[in-house]
C-alpha atoms as a PDB file:
ATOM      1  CA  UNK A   1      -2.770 -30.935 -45.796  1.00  0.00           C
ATOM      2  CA  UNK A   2      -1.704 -28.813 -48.973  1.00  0.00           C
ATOM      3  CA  UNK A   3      -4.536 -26.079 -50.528  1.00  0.00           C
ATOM      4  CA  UNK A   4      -4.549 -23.705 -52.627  1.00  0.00           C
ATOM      5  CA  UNK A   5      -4.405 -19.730 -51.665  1.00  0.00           C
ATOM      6  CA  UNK A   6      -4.354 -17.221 -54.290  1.00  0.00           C
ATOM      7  CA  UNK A   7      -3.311 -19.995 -57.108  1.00  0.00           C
ATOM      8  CA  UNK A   8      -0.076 -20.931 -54.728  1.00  0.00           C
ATOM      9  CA  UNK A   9       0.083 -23.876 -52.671  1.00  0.00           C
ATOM     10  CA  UNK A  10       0.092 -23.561 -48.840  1.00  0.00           C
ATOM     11  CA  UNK A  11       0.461 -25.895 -45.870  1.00  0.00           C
ATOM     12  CA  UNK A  12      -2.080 -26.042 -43.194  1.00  0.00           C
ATOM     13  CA  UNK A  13      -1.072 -28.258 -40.257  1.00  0.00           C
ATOM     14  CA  UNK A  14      -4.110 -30.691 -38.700  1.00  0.00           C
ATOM     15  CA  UNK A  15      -3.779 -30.653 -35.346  1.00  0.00           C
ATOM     16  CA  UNK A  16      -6.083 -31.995 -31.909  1.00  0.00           C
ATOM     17  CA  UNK A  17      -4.318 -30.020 -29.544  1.00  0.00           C
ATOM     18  CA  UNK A  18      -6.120 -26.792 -29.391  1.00  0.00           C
ATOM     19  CA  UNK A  19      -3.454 -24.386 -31.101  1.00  0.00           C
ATOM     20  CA  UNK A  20      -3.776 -23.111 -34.378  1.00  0.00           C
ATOM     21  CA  UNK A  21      -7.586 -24.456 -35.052  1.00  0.00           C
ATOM     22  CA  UNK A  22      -9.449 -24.161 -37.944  1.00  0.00           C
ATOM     23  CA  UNK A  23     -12.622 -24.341 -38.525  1.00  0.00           C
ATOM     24  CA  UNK A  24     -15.039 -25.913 -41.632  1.00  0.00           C
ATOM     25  CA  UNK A  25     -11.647 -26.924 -43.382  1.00  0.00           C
ATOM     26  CA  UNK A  26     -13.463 -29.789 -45.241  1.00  0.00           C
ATOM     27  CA  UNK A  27     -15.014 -26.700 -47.210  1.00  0.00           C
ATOM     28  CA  UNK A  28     -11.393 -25.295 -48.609  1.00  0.00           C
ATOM     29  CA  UNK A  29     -11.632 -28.749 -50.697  1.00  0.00           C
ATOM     30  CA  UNK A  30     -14.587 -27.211 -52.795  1.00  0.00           C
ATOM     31  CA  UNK A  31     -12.849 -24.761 -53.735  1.00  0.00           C
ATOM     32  CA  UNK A  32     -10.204 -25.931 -54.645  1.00  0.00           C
ATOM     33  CA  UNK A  33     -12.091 -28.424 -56.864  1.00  0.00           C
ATOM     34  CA  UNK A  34     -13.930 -25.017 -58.220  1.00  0.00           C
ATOM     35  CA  UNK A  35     -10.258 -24.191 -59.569  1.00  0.00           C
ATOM     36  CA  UNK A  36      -9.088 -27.434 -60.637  1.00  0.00           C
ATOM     37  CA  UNK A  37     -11.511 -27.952 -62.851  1.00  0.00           C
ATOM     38  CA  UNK A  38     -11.841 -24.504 -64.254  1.00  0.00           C
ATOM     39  CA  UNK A  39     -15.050 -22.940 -62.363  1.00  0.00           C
ATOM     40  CA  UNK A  40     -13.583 -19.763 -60.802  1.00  0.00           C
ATOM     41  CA  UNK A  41     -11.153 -18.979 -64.197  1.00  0.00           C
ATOM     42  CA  UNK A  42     -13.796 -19.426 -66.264  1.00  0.00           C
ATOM     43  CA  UNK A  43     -16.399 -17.165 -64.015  1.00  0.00           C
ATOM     44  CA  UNK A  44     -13.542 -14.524 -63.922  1.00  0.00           C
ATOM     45  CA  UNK A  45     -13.247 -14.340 -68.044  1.00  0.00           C
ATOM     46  CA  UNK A  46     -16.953 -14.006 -68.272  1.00  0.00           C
ATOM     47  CA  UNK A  47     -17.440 -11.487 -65.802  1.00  0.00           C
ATOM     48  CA  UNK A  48     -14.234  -9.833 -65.785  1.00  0.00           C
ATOM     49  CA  UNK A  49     -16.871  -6.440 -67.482  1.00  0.00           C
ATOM     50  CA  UNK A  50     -18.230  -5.908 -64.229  1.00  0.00           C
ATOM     51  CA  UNK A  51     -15.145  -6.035 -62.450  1.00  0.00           C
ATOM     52  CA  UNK A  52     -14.723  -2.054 -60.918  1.00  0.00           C
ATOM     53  CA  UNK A  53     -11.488  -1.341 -59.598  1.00  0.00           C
ATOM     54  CA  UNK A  54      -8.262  -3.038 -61.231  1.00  0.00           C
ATOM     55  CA  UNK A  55      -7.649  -3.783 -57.410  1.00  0.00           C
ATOM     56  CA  UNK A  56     -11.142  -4.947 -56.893  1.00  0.00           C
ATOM     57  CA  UNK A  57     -12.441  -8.321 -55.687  1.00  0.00           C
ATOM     58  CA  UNK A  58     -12.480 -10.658 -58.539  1.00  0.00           C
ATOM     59  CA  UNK A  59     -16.044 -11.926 -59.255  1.00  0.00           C
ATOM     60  CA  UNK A  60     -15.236 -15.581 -60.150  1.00  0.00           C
ATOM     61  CA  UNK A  61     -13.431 -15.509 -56.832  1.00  0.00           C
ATOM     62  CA  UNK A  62     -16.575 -14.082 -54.910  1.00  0.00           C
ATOM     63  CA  UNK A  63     -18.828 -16.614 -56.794  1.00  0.00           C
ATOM     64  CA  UNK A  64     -16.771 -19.540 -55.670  1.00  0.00           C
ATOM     65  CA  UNK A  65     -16.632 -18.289 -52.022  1.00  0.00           C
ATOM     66  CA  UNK A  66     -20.362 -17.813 -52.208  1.00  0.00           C
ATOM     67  CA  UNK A  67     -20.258 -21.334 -53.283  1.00  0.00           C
ATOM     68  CA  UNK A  68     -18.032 -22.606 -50.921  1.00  0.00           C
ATOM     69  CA  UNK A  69     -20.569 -20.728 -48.293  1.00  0.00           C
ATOM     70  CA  UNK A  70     -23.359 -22.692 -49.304  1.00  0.00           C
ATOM     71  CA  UNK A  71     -21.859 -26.136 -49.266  1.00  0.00           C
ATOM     72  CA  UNK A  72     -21.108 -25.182 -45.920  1.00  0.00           C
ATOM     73  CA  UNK A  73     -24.765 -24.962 -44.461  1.00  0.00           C
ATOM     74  CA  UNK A  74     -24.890 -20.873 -45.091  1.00  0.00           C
ATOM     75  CA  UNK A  75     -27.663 -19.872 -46.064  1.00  0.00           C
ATOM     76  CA  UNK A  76     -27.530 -15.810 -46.723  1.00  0.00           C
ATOM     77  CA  UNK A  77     -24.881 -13.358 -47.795  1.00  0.00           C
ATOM     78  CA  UNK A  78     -24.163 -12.487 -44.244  1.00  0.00           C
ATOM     79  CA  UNK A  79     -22.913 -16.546 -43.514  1.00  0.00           C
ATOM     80  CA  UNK A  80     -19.708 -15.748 -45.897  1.00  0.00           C
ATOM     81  CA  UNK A  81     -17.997 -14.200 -42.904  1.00  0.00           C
ATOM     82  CA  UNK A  82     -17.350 -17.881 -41.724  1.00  0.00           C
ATOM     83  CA  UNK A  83     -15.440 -18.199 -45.119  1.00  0.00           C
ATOM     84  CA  UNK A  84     -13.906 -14.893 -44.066  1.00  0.00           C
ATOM     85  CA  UNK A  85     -12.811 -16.135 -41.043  1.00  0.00           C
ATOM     86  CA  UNK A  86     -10.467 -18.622 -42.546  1.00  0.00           C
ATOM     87  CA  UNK A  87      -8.254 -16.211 -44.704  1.00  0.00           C
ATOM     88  CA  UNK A  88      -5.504 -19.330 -44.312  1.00  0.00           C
ATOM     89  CA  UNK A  89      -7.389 -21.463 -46.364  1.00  0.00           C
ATOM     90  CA  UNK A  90      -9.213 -19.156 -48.180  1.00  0.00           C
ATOM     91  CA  UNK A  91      -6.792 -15.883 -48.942  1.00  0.00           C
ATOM     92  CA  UNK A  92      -8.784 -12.055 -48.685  1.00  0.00           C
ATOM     93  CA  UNK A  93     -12.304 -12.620 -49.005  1.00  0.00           C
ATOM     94  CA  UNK A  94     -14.820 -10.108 -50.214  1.00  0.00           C
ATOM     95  CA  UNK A  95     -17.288  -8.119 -47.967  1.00  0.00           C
ATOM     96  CA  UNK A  96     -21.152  -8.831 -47.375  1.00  0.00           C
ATOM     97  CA  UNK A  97     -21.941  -5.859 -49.467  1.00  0.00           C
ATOM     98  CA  UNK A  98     -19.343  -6.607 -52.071  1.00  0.00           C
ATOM     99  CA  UNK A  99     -20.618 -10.134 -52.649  1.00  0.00           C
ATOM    100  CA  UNK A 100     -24.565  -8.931 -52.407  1.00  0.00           C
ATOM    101  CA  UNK A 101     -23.766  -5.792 -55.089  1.00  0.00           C
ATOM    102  CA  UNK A 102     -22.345  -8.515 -57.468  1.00  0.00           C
ATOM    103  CA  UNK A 103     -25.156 -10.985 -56.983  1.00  0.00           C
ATOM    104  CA  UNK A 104     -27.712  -8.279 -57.480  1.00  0.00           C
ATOM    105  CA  UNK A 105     -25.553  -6.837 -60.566  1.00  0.00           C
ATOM    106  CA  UNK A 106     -25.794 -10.523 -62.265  1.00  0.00           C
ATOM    107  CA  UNK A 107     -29.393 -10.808 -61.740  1.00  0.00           C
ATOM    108  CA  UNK A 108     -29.783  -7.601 -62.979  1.00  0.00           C
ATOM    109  CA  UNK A 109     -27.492  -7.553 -66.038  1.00  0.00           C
ATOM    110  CA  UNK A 110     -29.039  -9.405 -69.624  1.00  0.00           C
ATOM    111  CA  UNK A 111     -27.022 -12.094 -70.171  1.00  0.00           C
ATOM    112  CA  UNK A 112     -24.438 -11.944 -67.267  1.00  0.00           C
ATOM    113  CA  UNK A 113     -26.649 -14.873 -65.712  1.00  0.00           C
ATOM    114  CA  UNK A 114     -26.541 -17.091 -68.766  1.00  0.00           C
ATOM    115  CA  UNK A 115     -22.938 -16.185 -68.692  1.00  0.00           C
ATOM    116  CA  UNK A 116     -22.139 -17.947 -64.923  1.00  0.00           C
ATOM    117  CA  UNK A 117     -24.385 -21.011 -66.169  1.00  0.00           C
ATOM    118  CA  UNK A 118     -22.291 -21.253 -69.250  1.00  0.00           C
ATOM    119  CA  UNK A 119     -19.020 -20.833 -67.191  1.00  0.00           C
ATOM    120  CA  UNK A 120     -20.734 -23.817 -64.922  1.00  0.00           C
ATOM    121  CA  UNK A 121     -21.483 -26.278 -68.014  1.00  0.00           C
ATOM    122  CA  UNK A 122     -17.648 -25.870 -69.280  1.00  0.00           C
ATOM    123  CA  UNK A 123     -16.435 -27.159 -65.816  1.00  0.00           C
ATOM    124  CA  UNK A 124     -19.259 -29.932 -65.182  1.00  0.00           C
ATOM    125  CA  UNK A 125     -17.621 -30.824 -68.912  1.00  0.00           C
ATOM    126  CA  UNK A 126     -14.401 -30.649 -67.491  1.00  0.00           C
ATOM    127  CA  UNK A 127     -15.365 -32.758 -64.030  1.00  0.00           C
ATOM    128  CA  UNK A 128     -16.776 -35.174 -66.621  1.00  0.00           C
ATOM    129  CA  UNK A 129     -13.846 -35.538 -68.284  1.00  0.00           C
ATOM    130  CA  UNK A 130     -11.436 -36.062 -65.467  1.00  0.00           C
ATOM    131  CA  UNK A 131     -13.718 -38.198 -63.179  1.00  0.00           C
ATOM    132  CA  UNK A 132     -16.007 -40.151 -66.490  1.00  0.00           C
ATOM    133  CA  UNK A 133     -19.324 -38.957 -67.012  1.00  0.00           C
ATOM    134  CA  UNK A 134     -22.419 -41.168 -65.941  1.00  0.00           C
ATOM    135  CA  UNK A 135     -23.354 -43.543 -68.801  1.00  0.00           C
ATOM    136  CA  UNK A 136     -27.220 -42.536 -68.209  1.00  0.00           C
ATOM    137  CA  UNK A 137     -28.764 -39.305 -67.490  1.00  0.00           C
ATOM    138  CA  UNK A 138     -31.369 -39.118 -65.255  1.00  0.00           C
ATOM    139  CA  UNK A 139     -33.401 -35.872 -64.647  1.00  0.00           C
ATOM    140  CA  UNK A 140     -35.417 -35.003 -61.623  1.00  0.00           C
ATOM    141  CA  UNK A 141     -37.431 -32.421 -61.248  1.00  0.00           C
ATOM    142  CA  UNK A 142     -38.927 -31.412 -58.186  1.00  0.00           C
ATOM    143  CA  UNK A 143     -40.805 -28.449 -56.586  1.00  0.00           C
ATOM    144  CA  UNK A 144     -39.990 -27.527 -52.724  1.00  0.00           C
ATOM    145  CA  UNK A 145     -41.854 -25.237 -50.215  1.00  0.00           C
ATOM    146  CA  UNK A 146     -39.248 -22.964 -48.559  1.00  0.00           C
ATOM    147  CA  UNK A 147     -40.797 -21.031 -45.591  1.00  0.00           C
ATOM    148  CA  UNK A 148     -40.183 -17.346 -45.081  1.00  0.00           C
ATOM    149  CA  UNK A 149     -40.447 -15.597 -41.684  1.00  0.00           C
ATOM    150  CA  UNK A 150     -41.287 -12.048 -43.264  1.00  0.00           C
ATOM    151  CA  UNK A 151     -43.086 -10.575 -46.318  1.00  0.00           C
ATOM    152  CA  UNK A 152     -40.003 -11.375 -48.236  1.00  0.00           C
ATOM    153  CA  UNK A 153     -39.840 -10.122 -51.932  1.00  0.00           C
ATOM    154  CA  UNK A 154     -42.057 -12.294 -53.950  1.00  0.00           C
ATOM    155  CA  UNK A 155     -42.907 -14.463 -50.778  1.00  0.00           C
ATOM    156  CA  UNK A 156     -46.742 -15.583 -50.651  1.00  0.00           C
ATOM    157  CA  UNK A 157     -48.928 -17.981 -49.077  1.00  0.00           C
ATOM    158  CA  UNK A 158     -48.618 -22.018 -50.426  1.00  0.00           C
ATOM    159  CA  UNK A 159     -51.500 -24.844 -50.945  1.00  0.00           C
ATOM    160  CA  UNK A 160     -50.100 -26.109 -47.413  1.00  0.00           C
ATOM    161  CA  UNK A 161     -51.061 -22.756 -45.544  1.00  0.00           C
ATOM    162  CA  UNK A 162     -47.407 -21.726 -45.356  1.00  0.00           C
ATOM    163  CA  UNK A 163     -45.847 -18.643 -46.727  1.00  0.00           C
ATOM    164  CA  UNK A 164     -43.127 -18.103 -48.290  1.00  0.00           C
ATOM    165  CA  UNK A 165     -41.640 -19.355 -51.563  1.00  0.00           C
ATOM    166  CA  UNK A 166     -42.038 -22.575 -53.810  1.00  0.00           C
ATOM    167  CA  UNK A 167     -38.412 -22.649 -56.576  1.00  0.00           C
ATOM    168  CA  UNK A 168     -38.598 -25.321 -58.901  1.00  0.00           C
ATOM    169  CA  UNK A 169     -35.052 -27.361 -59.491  1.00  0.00           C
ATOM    170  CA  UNK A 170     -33.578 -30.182 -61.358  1.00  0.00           C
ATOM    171  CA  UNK A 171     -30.916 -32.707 -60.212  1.00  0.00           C
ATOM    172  CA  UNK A 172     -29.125 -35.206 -62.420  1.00  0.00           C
ATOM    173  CA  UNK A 173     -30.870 -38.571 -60.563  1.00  0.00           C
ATOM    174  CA  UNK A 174     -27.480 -40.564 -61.415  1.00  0.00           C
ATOM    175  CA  UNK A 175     -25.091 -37.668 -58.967  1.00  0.00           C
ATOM    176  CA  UNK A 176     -27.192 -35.208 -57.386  1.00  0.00           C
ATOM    177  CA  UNK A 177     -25.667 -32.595 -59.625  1.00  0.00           C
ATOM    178  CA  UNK A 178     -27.979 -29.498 -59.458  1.00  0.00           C
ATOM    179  CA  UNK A 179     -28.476 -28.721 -63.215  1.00  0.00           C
ATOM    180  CA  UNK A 180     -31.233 -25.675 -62.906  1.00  0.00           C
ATOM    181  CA  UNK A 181     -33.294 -23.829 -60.904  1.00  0.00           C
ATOM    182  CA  UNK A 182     -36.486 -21.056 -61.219  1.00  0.00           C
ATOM    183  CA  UNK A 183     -37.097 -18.974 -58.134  1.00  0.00           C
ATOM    184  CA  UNK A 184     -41.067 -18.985 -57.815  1.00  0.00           C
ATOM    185  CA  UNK A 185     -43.346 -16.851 -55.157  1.00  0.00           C
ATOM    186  CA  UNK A 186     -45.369 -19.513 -52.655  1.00  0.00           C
ATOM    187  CA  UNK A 187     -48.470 -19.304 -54.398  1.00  0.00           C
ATOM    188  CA  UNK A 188     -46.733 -20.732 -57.782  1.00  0.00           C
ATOM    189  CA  UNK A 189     -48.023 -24.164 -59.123  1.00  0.00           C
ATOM    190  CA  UNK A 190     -46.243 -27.797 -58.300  1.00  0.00           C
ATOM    191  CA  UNK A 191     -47.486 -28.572 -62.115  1.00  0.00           C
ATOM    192  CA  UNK A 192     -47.302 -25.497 -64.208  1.00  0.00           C
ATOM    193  CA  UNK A 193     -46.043 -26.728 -67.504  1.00  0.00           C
ATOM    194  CA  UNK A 194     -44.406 -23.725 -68.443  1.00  0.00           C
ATOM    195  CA  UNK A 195     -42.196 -23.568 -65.605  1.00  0.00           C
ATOM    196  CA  UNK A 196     -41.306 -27.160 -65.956  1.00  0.00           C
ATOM    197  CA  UNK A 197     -40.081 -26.428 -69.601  1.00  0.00           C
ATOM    198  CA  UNK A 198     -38.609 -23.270 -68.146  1.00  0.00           C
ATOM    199  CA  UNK A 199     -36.309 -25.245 -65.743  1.00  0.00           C
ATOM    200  CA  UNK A 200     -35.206 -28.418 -67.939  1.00  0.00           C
ATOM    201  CA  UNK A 201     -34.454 -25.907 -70.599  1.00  0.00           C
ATOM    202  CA  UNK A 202     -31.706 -24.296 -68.103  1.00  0.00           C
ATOM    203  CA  UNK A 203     -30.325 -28.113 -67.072  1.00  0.00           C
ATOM    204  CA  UNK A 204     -30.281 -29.315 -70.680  1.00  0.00           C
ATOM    205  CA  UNK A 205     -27.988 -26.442 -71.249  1.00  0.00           C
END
């Protein structure tokens, strides 16, 4: 099987007889889809001002691994070591505290997050155009309860006598694309118009 490391294309052997394993390779297809179709480049241009160091990680690169994490069942920063792991499929990959300090820098930053969502239209524009684009679009919106364990930032109790936190998140009905999504404390509303508008204002764009 041939994927890409670093932009160059390298040879991983499949193999069932113990030697040379490696694990979650299924996931080194993602991103390599990320680069086909312009994700990481474009992520890289538009946040190339917050790159640090000329030697530095490069933050479309740490996006895409985060990425690549999640499609993989992680579910925190820490759960990118298991895309560390695999530095055959996936070249050097950046730290915990790397990939947490640029998360919390793009959050932070005015118009660094409308920046990766922009960077994430021009490639769903790009999938579109390489794979056709569905002739109807279809947008779901739906609210979920996610439970939290500890008095989380903004975690709070829910109508269901749960705590935790309730996001609110669109999905194009036609591919289960995830267009947008509002982080919410628990206690927020299942129907609060504003949010709603909020939310299909970010998957519109």
């Amino acid at each position: 099987m041939k994927v890409m490391r670093d932009g160059r294309p390298v040879t991983v052997e499949v193999t069932s007889d113990g030697a040379g394993l490696v694990s979650h390779a299924g996931s080194a297809l993602v991103a390599r889809v990320a680069d086909r179709v312009g994700l990481t480049s474009s992520l890289s241009s538009r946040l190339a001002g917050i790159k640090q160091r000329r030697r530095g990680h490069d933050p479309g690169r740490v996006i895409r691994d985060l990425a690549v994490m999640l499609v993989d069942g992680g579910e925190c920063v820490s759960d990118l070591g298991a895309v560390r792991e695999q530095d055959a499929l996936f070249g050097q990959v950046a730290s915990d505290s790397t990939a947490f300090r640029l998360v919390d820098r793009i959050a932070s930053t005015p118009g660094l997050l409308d920046a990766v969502g922009q960077a994430h239209a021009r490639a769903r524009a790009r999938f579109w155009e390489l794979h056709g684009a569905p002739e109807r679009l279809t947008l779901d919106v739906d609210a979920t309860l996610i439970t939290a364990h500890s008095e989380k930032e903004q975690a709070a109790g829910n109508y269901k006598g749960g705590y935790g936190f309730h996001p609110l998140q669109v999905y194009l009905d036609e591919t289960r694309e995830a267009l947008g999504g509002l982080l919410r404390p628990g206690n927020a509303g299942s129907n609060t118009a504003d949010d709603h508008k909020l939310v299909l204002d970010l998957a519109l764009a």
